[in-house]
PDB file of N, CA and C in Angstrom:
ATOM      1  N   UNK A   1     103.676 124.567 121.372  1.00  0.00           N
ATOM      2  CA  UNK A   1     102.833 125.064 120.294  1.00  0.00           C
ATOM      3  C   UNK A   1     103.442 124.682 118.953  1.00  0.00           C
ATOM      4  N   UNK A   2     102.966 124.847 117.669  1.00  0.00           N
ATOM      5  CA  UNK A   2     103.209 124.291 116.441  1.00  0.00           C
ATOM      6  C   UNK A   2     104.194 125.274 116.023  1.00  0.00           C
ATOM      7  N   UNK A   3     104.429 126.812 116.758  1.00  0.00           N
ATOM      8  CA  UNK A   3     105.546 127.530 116.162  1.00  0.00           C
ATOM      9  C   UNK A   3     106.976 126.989 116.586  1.00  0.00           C
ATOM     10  N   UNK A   4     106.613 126.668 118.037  1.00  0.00           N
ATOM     11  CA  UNK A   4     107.898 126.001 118.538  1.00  0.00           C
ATOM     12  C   UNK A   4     108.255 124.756 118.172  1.00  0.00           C
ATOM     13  N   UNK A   5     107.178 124.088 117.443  1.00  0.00           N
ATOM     14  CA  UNK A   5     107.644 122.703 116.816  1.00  0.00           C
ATOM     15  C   UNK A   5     108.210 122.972 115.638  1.00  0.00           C
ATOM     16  N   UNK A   6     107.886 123.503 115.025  1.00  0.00           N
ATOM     17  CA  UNK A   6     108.468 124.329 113.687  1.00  0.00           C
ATOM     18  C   UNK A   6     109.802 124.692 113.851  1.00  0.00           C
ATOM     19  N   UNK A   7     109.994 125.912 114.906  1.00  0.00           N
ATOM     20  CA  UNK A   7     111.234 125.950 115.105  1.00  0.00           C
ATOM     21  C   UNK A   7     112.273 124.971 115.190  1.00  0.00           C
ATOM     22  N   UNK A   8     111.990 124.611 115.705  1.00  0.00           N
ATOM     23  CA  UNK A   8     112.363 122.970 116.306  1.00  0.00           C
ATOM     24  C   UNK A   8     113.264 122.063 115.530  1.00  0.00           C
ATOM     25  N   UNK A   9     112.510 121.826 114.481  1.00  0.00           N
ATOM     26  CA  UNK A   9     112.703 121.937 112.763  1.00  0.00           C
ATOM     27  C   UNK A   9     113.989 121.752 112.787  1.00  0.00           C
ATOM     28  N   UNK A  10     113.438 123.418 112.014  1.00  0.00           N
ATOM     29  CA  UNK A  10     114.368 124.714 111.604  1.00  0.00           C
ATOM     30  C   UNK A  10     115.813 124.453 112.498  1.00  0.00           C
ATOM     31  N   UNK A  11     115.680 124.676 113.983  1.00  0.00           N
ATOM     32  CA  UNK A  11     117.371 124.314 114.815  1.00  0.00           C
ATOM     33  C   UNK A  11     117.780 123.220 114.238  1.00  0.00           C
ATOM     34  N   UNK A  12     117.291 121.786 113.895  1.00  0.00           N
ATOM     35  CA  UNK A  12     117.202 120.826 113.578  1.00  0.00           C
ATOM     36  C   UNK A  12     117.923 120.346 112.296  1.00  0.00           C
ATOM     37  N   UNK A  13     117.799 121.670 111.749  1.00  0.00           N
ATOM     38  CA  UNK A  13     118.686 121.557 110.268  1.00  0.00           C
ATOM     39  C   UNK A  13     117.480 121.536 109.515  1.00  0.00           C
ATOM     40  N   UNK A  14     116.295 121.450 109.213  1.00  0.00           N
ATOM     41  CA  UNK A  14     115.166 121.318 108.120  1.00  0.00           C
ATOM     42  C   UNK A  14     115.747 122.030 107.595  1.00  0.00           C
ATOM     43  N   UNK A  15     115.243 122.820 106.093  1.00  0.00           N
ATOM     44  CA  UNK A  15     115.494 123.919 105.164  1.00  0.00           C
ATOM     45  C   UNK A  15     113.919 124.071 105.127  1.00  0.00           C
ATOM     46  N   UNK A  16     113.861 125.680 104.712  1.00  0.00           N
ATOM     47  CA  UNK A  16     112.532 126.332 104.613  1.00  0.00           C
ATOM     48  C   UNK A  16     111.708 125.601 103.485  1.00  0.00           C
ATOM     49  N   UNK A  17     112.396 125.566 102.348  1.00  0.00           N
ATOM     50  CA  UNK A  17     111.284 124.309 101.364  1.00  0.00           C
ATOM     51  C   UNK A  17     111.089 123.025 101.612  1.00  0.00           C
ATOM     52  N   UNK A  18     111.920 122.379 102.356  1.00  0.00           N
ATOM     53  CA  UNK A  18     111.153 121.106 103.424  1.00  0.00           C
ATOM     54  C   UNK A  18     109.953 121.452 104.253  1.00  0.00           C
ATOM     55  N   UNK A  19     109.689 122.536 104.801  1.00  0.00           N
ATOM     56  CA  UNK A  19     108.959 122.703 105.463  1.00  0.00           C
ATOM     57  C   UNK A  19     107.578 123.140 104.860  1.00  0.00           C
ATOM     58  N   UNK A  20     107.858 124.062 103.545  1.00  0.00           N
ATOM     59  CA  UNK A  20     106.973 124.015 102.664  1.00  0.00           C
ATOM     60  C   UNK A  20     106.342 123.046 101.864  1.00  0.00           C
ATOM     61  N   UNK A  21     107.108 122.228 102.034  1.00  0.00           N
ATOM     62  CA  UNK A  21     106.803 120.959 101.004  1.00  0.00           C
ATOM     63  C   UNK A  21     105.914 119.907 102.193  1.00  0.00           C
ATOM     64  N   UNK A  22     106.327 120.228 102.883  1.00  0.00           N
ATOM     65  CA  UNK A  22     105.575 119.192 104.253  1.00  0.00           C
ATOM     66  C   UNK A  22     104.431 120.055 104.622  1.00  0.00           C
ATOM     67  N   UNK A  23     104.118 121.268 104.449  1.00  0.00           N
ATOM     68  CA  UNK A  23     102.964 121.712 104.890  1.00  0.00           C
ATOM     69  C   UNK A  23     101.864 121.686 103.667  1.00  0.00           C
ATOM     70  N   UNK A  24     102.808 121.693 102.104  1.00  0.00           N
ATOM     71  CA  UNK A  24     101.665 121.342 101.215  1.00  0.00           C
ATOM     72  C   UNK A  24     101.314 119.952 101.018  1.00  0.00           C
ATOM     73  N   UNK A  25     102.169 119.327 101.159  1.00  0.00           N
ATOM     74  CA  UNK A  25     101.402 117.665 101.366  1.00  0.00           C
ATOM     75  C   UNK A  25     100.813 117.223 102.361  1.00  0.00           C
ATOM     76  N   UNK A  26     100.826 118.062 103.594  1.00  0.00           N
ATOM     77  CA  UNK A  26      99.709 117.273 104.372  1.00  0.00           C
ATOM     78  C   UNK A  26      98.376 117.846 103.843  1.00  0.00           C
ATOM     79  N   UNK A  27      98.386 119.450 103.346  1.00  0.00           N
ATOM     80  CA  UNK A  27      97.072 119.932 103.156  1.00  0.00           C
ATOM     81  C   UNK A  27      96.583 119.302 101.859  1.00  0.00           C
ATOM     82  N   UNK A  28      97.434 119.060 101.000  1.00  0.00           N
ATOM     83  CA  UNK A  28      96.822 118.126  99.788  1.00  0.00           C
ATOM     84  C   UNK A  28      96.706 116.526 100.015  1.00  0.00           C
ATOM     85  N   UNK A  29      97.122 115.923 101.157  1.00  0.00           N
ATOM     86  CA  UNK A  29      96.389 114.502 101.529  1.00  0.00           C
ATOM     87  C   UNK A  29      95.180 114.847 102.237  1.00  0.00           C
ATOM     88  N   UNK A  30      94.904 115.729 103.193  1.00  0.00           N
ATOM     89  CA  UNK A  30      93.667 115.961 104.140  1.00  0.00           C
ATOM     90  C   UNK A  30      92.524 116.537 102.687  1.00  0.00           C
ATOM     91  N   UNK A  31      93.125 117.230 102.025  1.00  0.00           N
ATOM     92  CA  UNK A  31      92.175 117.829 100.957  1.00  0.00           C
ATOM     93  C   UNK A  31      91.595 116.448  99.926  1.00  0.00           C
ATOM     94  N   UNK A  32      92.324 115.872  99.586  1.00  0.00           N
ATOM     95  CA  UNK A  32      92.339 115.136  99.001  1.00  0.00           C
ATOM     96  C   UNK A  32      91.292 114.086  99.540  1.00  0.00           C
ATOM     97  N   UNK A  33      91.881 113.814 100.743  1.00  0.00           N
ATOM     98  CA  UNK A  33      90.948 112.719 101.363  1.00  0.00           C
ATOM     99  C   UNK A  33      89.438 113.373 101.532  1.00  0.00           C
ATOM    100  N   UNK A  34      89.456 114.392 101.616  1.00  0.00           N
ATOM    101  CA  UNK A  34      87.887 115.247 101.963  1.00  0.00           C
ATOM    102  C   UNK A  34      87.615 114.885 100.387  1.00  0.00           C
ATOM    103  N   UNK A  35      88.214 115.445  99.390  1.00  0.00           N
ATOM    104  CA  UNK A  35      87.341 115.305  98.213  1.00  0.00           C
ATOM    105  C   UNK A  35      86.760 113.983  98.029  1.00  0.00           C
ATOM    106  N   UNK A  36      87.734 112.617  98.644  1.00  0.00           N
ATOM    107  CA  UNK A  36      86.987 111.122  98.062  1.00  0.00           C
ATOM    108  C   UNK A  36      85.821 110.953  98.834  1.00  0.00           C
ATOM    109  N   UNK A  37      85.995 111.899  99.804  1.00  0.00           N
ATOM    110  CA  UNK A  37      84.867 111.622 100.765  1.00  0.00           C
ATOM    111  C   UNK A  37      83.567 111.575 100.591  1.00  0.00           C
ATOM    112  N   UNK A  38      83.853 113.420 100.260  1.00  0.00           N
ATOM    113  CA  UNK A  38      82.545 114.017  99.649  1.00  0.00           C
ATOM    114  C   UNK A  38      81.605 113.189  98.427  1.00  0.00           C
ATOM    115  N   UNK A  39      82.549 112.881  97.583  1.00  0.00           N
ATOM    116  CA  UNK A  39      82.550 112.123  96.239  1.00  0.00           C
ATOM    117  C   UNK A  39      81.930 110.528  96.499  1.00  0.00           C
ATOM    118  N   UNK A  40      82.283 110.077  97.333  1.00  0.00           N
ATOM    119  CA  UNK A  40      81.355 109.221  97.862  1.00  0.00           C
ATOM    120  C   UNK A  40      80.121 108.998  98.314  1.00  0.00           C
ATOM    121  N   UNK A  41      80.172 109.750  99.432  1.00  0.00           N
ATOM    122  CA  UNK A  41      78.597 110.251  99.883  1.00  0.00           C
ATOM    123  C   UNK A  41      78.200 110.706  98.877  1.00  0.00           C
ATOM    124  N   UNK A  42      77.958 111.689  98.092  1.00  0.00           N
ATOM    125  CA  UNK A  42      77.274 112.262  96.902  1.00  0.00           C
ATOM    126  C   UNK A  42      76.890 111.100  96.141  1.00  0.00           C
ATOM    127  N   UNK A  43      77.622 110.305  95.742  1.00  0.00           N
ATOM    128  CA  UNK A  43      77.049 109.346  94.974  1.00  0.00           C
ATOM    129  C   UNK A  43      76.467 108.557  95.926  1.00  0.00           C
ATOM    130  N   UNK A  44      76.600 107.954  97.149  1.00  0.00           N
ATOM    131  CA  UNK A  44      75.843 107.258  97.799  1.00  0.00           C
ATOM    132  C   UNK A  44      74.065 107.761  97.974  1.00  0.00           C
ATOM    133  N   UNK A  45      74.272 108.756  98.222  1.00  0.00           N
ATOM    134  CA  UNK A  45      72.998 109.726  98.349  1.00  0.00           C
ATOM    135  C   UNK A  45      72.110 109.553  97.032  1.00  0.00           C
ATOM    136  N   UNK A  46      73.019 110.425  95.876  1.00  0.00           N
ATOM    137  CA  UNK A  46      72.144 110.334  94.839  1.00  0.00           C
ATOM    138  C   UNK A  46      71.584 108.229  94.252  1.00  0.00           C
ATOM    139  N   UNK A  47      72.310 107.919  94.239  1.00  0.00           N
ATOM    140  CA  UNK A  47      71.865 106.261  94.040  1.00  0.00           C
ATOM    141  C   UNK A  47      70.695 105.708  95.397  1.00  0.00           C
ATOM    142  N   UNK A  48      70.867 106.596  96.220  1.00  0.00           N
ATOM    143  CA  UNK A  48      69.527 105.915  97.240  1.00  0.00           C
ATOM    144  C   UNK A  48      68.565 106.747  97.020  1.00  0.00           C
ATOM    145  N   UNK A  49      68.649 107.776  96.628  1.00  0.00           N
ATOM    146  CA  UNK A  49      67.281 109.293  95.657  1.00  0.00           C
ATOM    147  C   UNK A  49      66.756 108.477  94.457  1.00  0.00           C
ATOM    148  N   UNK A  50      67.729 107.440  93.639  1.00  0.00           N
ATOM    149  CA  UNK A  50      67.585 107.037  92.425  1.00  0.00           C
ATOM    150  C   UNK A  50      66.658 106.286  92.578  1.00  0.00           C
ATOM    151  N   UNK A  51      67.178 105.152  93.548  1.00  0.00           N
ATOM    152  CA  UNK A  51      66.226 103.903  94.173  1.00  0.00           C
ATOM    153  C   UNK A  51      65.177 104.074  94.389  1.00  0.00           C
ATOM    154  N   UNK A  52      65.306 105.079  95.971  1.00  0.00           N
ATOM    155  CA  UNK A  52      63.950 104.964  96.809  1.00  0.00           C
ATOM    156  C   UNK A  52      62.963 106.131  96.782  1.00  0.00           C
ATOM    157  N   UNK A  53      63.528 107.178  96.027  1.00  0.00           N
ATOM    158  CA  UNK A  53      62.694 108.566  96.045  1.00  0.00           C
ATOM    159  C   UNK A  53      62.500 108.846  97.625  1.00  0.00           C
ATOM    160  N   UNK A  54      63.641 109.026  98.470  1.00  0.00           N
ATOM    161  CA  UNK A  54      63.160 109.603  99.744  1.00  0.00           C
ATOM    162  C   UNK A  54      62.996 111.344  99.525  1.00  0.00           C
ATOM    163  N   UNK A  55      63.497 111.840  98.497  1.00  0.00           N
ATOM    164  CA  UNK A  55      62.771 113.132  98.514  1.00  0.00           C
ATOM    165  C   UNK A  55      61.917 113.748  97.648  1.00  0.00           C
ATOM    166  N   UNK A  56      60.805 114.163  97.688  1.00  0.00           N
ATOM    167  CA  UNK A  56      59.643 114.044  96.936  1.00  0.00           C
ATOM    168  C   UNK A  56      58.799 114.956  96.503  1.00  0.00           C
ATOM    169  N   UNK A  57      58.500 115.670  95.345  1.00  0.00           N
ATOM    170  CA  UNK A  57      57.704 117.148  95.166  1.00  0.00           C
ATOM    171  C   UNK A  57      56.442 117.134  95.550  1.00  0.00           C
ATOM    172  N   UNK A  58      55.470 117.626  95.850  1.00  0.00           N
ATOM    173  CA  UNK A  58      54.049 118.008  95.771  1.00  0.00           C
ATOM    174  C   UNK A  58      53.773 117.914  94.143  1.00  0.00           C
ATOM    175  N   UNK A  59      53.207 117.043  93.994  1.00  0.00           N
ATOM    176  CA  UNK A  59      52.418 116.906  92.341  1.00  0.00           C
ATOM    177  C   UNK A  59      51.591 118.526  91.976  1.00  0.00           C
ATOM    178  N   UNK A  60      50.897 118.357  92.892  1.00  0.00           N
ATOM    179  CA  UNK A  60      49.931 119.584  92.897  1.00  0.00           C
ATOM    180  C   UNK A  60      50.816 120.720  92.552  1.00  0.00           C
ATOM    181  N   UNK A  61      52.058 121.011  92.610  1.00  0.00           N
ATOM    182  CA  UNK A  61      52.688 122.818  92.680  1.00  0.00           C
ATOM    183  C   UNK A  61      53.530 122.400  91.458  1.00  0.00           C
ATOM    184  N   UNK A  62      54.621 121.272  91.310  1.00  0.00           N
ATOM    185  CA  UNK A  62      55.411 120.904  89.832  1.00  0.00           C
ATOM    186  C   UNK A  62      54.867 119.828  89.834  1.00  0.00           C
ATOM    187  N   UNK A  63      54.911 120.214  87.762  1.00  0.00           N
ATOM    188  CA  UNK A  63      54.935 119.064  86.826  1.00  0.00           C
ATOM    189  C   UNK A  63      55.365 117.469  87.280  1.00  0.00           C
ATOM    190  N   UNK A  64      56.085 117.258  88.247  1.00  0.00           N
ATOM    191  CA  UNK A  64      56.834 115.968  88.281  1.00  0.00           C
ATOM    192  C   UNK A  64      56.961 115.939  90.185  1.00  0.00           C
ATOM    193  N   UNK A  65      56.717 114.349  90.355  1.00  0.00           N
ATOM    194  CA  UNK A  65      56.516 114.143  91.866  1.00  0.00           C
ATOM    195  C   UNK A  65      57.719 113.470  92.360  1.00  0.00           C
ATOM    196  N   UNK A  66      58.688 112.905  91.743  1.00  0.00           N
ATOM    197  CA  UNK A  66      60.134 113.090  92.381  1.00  0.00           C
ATOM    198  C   UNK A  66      61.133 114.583  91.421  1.00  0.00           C
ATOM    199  N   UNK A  67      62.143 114.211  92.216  1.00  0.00           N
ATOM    200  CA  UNK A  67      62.976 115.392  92.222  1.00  0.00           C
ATOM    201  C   UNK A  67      64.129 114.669  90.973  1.00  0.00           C
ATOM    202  N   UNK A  68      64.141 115.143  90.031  1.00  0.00           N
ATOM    203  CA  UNK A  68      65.028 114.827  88.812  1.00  0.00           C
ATOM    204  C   UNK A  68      66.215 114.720  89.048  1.00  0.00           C
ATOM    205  N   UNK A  69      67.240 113.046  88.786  1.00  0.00           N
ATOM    206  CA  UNK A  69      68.426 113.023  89.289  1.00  0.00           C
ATOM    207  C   UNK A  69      68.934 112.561  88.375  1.00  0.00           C
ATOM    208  N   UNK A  70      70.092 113.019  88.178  1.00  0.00           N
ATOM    209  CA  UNK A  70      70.882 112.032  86.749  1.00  0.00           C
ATOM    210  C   UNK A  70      72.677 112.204  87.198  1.00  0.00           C
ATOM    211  N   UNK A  71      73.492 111.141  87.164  1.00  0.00           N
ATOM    212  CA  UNK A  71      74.770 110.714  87.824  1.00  0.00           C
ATOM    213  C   UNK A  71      75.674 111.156  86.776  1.00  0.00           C
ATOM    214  N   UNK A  72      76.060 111.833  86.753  1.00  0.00           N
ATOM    215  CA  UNK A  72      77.194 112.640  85.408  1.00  0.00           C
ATOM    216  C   UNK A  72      78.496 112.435  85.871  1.00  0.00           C
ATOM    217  N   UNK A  73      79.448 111.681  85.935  1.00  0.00           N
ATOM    218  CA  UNK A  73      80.657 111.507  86.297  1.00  0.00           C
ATOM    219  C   UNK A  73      81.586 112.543  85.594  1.00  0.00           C
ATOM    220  N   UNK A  74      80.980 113.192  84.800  1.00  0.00           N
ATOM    221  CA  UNK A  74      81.749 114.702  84.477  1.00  0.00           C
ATOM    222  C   UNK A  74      81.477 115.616  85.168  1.00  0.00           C
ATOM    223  N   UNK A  75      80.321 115.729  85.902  1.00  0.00           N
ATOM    224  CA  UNK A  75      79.944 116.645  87.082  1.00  0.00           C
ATOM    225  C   UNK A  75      80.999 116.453  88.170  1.00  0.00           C
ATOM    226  N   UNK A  76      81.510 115.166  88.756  1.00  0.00           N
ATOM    227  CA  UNK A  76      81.941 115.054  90.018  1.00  0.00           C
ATOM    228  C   UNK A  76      83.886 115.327  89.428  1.00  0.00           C
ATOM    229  N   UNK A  77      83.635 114.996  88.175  1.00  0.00           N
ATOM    230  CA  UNK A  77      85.410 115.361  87.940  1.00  0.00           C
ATOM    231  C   UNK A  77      85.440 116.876  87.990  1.00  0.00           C
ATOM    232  N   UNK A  78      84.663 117.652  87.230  1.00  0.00           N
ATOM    233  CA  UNK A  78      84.736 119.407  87.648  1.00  0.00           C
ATOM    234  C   UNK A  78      84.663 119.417  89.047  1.00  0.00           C
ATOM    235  N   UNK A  79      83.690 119.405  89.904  1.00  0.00           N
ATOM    236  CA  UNK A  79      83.542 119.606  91.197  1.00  0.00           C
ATOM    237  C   UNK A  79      85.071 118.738  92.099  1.00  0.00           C
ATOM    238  N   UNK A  80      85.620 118.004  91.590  1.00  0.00           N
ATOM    239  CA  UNK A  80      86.878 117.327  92.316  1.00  0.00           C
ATOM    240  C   UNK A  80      87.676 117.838  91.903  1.00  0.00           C
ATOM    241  N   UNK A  81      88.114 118.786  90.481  1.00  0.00           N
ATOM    242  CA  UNK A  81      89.298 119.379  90.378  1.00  0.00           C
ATOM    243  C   UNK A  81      88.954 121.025  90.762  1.00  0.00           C
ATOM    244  N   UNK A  82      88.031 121.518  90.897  1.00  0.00           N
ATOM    245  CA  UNK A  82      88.059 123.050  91.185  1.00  0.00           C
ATOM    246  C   UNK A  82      88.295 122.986  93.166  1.00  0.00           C
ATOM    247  N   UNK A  83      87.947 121.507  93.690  1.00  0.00           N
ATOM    248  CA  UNK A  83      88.463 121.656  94.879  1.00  0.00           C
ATOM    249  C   UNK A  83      89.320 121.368  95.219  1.00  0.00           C
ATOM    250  N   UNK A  84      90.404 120.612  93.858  1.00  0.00           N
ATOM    251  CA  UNK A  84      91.548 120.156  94.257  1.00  0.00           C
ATOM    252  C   UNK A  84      92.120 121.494  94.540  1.00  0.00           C
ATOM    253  N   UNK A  85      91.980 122.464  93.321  1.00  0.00           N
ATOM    254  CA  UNK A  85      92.800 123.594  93.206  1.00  0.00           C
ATOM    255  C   UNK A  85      92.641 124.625  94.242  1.00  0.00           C
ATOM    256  N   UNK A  86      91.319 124.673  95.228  1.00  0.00           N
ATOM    257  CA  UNK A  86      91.324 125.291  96.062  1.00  0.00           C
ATOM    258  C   UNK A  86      92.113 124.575  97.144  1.00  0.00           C
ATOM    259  N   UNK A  87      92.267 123.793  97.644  1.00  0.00           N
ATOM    260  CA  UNK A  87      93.066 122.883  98.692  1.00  0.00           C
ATOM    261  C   UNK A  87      94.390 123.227  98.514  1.00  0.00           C
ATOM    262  N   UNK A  88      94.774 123.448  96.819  1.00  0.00           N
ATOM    263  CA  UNK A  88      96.045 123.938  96.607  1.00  0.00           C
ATOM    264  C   UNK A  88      96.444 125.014  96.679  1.00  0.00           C
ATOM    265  N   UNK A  89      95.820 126.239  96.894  1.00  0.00           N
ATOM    266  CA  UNK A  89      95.845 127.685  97.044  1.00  0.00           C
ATOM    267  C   UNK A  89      95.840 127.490  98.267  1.00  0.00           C
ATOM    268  N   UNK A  90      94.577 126.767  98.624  1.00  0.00           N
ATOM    269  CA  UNK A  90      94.660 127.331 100.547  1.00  0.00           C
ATOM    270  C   UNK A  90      96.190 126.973 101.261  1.00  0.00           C
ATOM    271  N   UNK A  91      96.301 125.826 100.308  1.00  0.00           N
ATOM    272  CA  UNK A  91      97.258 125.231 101.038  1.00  0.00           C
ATOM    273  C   UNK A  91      99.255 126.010 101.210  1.00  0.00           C
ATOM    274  N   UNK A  92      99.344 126.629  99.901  1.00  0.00           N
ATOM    275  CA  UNK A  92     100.072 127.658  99.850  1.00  0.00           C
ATOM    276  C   UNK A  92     100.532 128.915 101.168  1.00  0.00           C
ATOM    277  N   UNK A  93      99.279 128.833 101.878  1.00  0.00           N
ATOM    278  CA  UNK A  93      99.737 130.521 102.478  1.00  0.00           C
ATOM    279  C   UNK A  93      99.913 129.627 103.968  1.00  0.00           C
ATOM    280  N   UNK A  94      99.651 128.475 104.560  1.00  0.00           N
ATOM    281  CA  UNK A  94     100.296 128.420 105.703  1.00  0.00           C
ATOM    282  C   UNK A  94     101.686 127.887 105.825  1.00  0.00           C
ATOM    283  N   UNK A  95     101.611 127.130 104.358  1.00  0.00           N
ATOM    284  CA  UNK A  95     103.336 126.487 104.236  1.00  0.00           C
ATOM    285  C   UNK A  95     104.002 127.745 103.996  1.00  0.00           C
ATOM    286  N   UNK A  96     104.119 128.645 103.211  1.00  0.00           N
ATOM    287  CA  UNK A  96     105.296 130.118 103.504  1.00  0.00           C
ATOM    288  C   UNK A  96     105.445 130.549 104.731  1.00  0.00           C
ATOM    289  N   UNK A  97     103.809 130.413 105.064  1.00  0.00           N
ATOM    290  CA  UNK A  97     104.030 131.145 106.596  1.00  0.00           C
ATOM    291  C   UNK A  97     104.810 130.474 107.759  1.00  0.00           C
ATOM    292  N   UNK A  98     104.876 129.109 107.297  1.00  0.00           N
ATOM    293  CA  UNK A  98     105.696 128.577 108.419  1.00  0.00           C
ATOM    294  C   UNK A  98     107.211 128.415 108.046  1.00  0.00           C
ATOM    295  N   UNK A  99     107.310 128.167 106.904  1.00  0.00           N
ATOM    296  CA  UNK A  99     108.420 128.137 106.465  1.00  0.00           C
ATOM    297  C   UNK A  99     109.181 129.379 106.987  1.00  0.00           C
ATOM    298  N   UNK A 100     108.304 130.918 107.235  1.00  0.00           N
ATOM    299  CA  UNK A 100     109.090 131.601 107.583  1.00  0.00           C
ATOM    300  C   UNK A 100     109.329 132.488 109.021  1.00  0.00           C
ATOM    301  N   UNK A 101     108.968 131.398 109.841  1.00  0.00           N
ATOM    302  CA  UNK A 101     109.216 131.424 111.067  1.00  0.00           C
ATOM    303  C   UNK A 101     110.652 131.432 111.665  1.00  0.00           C
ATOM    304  N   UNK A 102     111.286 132.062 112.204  1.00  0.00           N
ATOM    305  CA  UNK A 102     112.643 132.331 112.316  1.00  0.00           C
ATOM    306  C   UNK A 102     113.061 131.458 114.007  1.00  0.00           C
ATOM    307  N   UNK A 103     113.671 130.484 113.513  1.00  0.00           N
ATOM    308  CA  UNK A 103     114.228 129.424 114.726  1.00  0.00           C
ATOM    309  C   UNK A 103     114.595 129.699 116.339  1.00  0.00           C
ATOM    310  N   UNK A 104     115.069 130.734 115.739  1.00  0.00           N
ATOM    311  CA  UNK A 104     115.746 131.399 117.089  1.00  0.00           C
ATOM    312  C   UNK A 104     115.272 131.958 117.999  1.00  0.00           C
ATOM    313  N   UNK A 105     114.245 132.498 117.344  1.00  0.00           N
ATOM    314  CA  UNK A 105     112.995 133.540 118.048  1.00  0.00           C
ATOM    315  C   UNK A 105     111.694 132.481 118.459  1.00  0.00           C
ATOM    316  N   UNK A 106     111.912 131.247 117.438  1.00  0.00           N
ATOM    317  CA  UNK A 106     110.352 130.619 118.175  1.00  0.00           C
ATOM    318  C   UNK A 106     111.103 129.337 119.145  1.00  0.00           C
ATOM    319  N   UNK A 107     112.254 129.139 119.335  1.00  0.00           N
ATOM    320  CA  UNK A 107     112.529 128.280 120.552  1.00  0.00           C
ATOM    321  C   UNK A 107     113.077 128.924 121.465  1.00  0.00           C
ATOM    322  N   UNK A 108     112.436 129.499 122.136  1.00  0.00           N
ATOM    323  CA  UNK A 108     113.085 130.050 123.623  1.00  0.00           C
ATOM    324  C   UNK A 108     112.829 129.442 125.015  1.00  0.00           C
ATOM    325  N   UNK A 109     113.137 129.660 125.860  1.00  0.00           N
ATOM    326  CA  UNK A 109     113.006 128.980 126.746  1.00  0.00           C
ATOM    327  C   UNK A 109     112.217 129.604 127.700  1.00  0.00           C
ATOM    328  N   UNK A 110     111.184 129.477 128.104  1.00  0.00           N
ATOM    329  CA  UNK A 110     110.409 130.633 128.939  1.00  0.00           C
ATOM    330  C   UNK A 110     110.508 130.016 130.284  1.00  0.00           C
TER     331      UNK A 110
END
């Protein structure tokens, strides 16, 4: 299991802020990589809405028969840093938590 790999570590000689530091950089590369992701598709999407109007109002109920799109690259920098910062919070409470897993107790031998 990942406690006993942890431990593992820890017998190993790691130090607890190695371990913290390795649990916030993987969650800020996986986060990270989700944000270019997202950030991609979104713009892929909206530029084929731009093009082709695949989604489309009823004239009859609103004023306007496509759906109003406009590409704000200040939109996607707010939306990429309020999720950086969540990736960075989330990412906080499993690196302590592992960091403070005690070696001795999670490698035993069953």
């Amino acid at each position: 299991s990942k406690v006993n790999s942890i431990g593992t570590l820890r017998v190993l000689g790691m130090k607890r802020s190695d371990i913290v530091t390795m649990f916030l950089l993987k969650g800020l590369l996986l986060g990270s990589t989700g944000i270019a992701i997202g950030n991609l598709l979104a713009l892929l999407l909206s530029v084929i809405q731009l093009e082709f109007d695949i989604i489309t109002l009823p004239a009859s109920v609103y004023f306007v028969s496509r759906v109003p799109l406009s590409i704000e690259p200040f939109n996607y920098l707010i939306t990429s840093g309020i999720a950086f910062v969540l990736v960075l919070i989330i990412s906080v409470v499993p690196a302590f938590l592992a960091s403070s897993i005690r070696a001795v107790q999670s490698v035993r031998f069953d």
